[in-house]
Protein backbone atom coordinates (compact mmCIF):
# COMPACT_ATOMS: atom_id res chain seq x y z
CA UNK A 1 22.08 -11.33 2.47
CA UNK A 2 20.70 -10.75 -0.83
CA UNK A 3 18.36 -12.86 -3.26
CA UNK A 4 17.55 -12.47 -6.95
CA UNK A 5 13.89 -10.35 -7.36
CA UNK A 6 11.41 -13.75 -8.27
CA UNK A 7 7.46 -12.70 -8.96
CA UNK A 8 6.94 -16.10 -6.03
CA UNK A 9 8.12 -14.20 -3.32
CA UNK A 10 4.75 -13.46 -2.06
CA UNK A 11 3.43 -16.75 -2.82
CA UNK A 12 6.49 -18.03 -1.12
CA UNK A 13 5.98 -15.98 2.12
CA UNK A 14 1.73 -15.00 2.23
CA UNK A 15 1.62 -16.67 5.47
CA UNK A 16 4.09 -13.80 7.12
CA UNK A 17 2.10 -11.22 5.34
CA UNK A 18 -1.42 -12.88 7.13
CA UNK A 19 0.48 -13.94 10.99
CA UNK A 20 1.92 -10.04 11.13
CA UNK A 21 -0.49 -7.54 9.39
CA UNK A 22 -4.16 -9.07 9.59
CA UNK A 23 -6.53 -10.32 12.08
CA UNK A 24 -5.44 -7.23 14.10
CA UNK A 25 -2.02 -7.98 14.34
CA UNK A 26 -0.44 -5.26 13.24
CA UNK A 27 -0.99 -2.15 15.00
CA UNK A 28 -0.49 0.48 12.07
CA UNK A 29 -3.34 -1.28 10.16
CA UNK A 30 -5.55 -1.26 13.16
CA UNK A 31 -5.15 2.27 14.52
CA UNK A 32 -4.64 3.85 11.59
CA UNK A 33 -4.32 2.32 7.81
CA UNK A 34 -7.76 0.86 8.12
CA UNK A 35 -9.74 4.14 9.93
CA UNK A 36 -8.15 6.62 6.98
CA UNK A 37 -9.16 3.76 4.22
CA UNK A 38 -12.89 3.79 5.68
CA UNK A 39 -12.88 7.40 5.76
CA UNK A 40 -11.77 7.99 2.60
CA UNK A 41 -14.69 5.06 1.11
CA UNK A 42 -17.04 6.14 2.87
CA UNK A 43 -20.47 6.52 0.91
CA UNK A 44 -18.73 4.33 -2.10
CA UNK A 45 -21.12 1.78 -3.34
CA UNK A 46 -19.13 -0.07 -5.69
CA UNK A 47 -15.48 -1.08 -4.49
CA UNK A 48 -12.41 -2.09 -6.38
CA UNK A 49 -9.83 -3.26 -4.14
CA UNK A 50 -6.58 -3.70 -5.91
CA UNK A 51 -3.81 -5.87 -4.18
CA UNK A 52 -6.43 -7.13 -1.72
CA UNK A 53 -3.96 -9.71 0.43
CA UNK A 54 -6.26 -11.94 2.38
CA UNK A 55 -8.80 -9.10 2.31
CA UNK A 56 -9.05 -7.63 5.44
CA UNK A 57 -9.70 -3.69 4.09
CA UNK A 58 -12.29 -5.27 1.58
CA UNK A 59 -14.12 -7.48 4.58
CA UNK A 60 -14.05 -4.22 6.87
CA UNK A 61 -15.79 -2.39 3.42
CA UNK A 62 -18.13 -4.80 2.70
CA UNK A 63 -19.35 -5.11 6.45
CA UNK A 64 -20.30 -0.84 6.15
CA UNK A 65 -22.37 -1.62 3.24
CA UNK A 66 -20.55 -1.28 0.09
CA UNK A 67 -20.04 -4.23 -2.88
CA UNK A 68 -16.39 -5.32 -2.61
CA UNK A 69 -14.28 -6.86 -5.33
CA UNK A 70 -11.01 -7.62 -4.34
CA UNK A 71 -7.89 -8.48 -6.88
CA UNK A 72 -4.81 -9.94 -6.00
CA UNK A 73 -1.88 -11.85 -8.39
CA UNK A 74 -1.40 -13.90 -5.48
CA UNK A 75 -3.27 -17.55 -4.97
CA UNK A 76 -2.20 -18.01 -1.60
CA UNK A 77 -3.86 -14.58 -0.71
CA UNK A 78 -7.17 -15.11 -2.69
CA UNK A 79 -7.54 -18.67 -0.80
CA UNK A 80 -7.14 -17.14 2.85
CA UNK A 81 -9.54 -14.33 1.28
CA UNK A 82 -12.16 -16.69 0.57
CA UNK A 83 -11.73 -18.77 3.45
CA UNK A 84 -12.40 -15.89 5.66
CA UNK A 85 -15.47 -14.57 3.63
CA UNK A 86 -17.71 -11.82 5.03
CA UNK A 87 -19.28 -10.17 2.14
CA UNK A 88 -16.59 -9.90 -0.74
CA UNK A 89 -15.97 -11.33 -4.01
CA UNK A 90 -12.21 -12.13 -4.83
CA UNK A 91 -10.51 -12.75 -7.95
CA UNK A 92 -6.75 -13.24 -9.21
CA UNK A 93 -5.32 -11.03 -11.35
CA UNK A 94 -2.18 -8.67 -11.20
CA UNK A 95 -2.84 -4.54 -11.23
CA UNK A 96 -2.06 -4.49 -14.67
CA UNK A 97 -4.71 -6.55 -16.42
CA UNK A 98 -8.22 -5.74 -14.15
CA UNK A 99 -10.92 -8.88 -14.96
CA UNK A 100 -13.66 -5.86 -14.84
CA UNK A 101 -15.35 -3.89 -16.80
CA UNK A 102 -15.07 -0.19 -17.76
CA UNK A 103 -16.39 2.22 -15.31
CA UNK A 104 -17.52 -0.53 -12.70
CA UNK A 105 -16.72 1.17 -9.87
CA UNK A 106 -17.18 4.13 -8.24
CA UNK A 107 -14.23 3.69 -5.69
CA UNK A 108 -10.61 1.67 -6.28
CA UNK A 109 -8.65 1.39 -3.06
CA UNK A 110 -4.70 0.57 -3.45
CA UNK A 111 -3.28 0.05 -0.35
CA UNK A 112 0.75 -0.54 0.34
CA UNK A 113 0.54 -2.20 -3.20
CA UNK A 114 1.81 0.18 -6.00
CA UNK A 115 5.41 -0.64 -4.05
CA UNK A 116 5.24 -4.36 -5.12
CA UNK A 117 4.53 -3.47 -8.76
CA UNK A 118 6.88 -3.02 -11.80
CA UNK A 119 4.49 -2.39 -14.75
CA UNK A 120 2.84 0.92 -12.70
CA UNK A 121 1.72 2.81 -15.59
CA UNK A 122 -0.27 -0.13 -16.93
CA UNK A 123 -1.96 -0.35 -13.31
CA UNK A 124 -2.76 3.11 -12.96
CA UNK A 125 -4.50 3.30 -16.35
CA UNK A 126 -6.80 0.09 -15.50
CA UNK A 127 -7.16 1.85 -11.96
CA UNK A 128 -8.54 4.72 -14.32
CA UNK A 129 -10.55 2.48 -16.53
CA UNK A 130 -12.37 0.52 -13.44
CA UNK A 131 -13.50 4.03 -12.69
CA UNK A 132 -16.75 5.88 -13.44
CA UNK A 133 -16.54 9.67 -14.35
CA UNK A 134 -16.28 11.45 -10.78
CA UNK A 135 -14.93 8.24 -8.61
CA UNK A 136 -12.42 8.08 -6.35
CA UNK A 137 -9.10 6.58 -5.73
CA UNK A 138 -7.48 6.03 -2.62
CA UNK A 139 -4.09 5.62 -3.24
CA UNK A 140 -1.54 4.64 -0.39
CA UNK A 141 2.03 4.16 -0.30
CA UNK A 142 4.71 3.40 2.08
CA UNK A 143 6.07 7.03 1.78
CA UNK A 144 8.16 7.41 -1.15
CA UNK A 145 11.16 8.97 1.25
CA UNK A 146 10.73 6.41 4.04
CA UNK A 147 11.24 3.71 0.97
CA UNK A 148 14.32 5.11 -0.89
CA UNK A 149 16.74 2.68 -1.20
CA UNK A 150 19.44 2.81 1.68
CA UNK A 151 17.31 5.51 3.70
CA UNK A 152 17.10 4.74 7.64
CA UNK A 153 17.52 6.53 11.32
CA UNK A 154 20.70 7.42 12.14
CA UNK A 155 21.89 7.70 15.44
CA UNK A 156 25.53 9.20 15.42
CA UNK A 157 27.74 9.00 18.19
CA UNK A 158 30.81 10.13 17.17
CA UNK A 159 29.72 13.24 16.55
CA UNK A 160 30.24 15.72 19.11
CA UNK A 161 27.59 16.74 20.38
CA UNK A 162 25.79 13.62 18.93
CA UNK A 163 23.11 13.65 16.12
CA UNK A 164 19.97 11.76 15.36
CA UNK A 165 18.50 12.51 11.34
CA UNK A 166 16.65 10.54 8.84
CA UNK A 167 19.41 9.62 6.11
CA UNK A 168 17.37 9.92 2.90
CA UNK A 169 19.01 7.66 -0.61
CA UNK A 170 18.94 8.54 -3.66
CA UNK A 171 15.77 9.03 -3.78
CA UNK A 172 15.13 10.13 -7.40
CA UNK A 173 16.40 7.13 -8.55
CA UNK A 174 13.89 4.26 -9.25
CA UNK A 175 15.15 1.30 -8.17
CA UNK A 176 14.40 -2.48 -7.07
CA UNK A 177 15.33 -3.85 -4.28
CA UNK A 178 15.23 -7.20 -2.51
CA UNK A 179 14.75 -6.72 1.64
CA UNK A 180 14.94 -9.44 4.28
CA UNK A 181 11.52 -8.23 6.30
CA UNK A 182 11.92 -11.05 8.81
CA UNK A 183 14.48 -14.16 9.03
CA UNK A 184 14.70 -15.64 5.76
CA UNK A 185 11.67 -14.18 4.11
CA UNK A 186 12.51 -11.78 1.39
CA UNK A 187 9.89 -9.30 -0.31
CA UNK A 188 10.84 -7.06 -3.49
CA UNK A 189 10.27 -3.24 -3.53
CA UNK A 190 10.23 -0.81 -5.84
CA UNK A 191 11.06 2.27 -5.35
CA UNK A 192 9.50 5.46 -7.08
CA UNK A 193 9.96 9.44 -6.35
CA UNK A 194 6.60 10.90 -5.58
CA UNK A 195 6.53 12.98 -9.22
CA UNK A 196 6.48 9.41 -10.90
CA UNK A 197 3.04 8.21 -9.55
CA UNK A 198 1.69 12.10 -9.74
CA UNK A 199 2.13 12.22 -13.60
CA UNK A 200 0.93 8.60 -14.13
CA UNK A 201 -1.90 9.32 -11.98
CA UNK A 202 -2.64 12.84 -14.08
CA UNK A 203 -1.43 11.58 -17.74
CA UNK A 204 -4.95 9.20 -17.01
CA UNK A 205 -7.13 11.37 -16.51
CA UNK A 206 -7.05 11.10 -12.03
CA UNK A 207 -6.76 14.71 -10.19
CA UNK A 208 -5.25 14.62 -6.47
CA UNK A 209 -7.49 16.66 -4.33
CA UNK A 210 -6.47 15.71 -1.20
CA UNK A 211 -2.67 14.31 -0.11
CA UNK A 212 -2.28 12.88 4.17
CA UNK A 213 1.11 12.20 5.59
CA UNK A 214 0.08 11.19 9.00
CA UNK A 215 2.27 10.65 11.86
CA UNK A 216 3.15 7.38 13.21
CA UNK A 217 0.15 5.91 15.12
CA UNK A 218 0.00 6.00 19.20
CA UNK A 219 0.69 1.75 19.44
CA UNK A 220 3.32 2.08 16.85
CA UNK A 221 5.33 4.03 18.80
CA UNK A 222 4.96 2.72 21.95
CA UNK A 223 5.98 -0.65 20.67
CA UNK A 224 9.02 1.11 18.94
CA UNK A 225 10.81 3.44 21.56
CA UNK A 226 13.90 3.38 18.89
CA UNK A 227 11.45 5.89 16.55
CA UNK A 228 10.35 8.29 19.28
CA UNK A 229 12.92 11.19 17.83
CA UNK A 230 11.56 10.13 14.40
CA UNK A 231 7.91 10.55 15.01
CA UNK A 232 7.74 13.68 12.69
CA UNK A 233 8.78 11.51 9.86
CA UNK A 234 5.53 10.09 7.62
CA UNK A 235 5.55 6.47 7.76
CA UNK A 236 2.46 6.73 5.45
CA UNK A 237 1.30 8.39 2.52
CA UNK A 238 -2.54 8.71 1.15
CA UNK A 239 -3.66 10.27 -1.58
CA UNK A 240 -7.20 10.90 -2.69
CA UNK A 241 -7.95 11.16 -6.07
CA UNK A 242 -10.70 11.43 -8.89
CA UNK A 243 -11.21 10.47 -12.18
CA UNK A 244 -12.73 13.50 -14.43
């Protein structure tokens, strides 16, 4: 089933985005995502947290010390935000037009975001504006080949002996696509080769010094049998860069 792209879809469907990926309900966020996004802040003073959700990387931030502002387009998000509190401020705004000043910040964290976003040069420059000289960005994607439109396991039986590969799309192509996630709740992507964000990222003036493809997390897999034979294959990308 297929649905025409709409900028409401996360309005539309926040609550599936708060029941199965906050709180601790989603075990990729709690074993890893959130561990590698402390690590990576860790000594920041000043936090920028673009595409916030209801906050739960910004809450975890602000509880180890740092001053958290988090930005998301979407109201629903920002409401469950501030209901839930703990230390951060939160505003609404998309990635494209940042409510802060120039060289606020001495960290911007991105997490699972840049996916979700059409105008991503425009983001990455305010990402590069919120910055002081020397501060970091911690960039993560859903990996770039994981996302490619009409990638997925493949378990082929017909084949003699039988064969089980990672079918990867076209994935120099950008494209946007629509996905059912769950019954009846639809979320867009965008899709991006990994040379796109690199040269946005260095046309503004942000140097990758350190790039993590980890391996799916211990509870991940044992809740998903199916991608034992897949385990090699980064769910997750990070990258860690810094303004000049």
């Amino acid at each position: 089933m297929s649905v025409e792209p709409s900028p409401d879809l996360w309005d539309a469907h926040a609550d599936w985005w708060q029941d199965e990926f906050t709180e601790g309900a989603d075990v990729e966020y709690v074993e890893q995502i959130i561990p590698m996004a402390i690590e990576a802040l860790q000594g920041a003073r000043r936090i920028l947290d673009v595409g916030t959700g209801e906050g739960q990387i910004a809450r975890v931030a602000a509880a180890a010390g740092a001053t958290v502002v988090g930005v998301d387009p979407t109201w629903k998000q920002i409401d469950v935000a501030q209901q839930r509190g703990s230390g951060p401020a939160y505003v609404q705004a998309p990635a494209d037009q940042l409510p802060v000043a120039d060289a606020s910040f001495d960290a911007v964290l991105a997490c699972l975001v840049f996916e979700h976003i059409d105008a991503v040069d425009e983001a990455i420059a305010e990402v590069a504006r919120a910055l002081e000289p020397g501060g970091r960005f911690v960039f993560f994607l859903n990996h770039p080949l994981i996302q490619t439109p009409n990638s997925g396991w493949i378990d082929d039986q017909i084949l003699e002996p039988p064969e089980q590969y990672w079918r990867v799309g076209n994935y120099l192509d950008e494209a946007v696509t629509v996905e059912e996630v769950r019954k009846d709740v639809f979320i867009r992507f965008v899709h991006r080769p990994l040379s796109r964000y690199l040269n946005a990222l260095a046309d503004n003036g942000l140097t990758l010094h350190r790039m993590h493809e980890p391996a799916p997390p211990p509870g991940f897999l044992a809740g998903a049998p199916e991608y034992l034979e897949a385990a090699s294959i980064p769910r997750l990308l990070l990258l860690e860069c810094a303004k000049r």
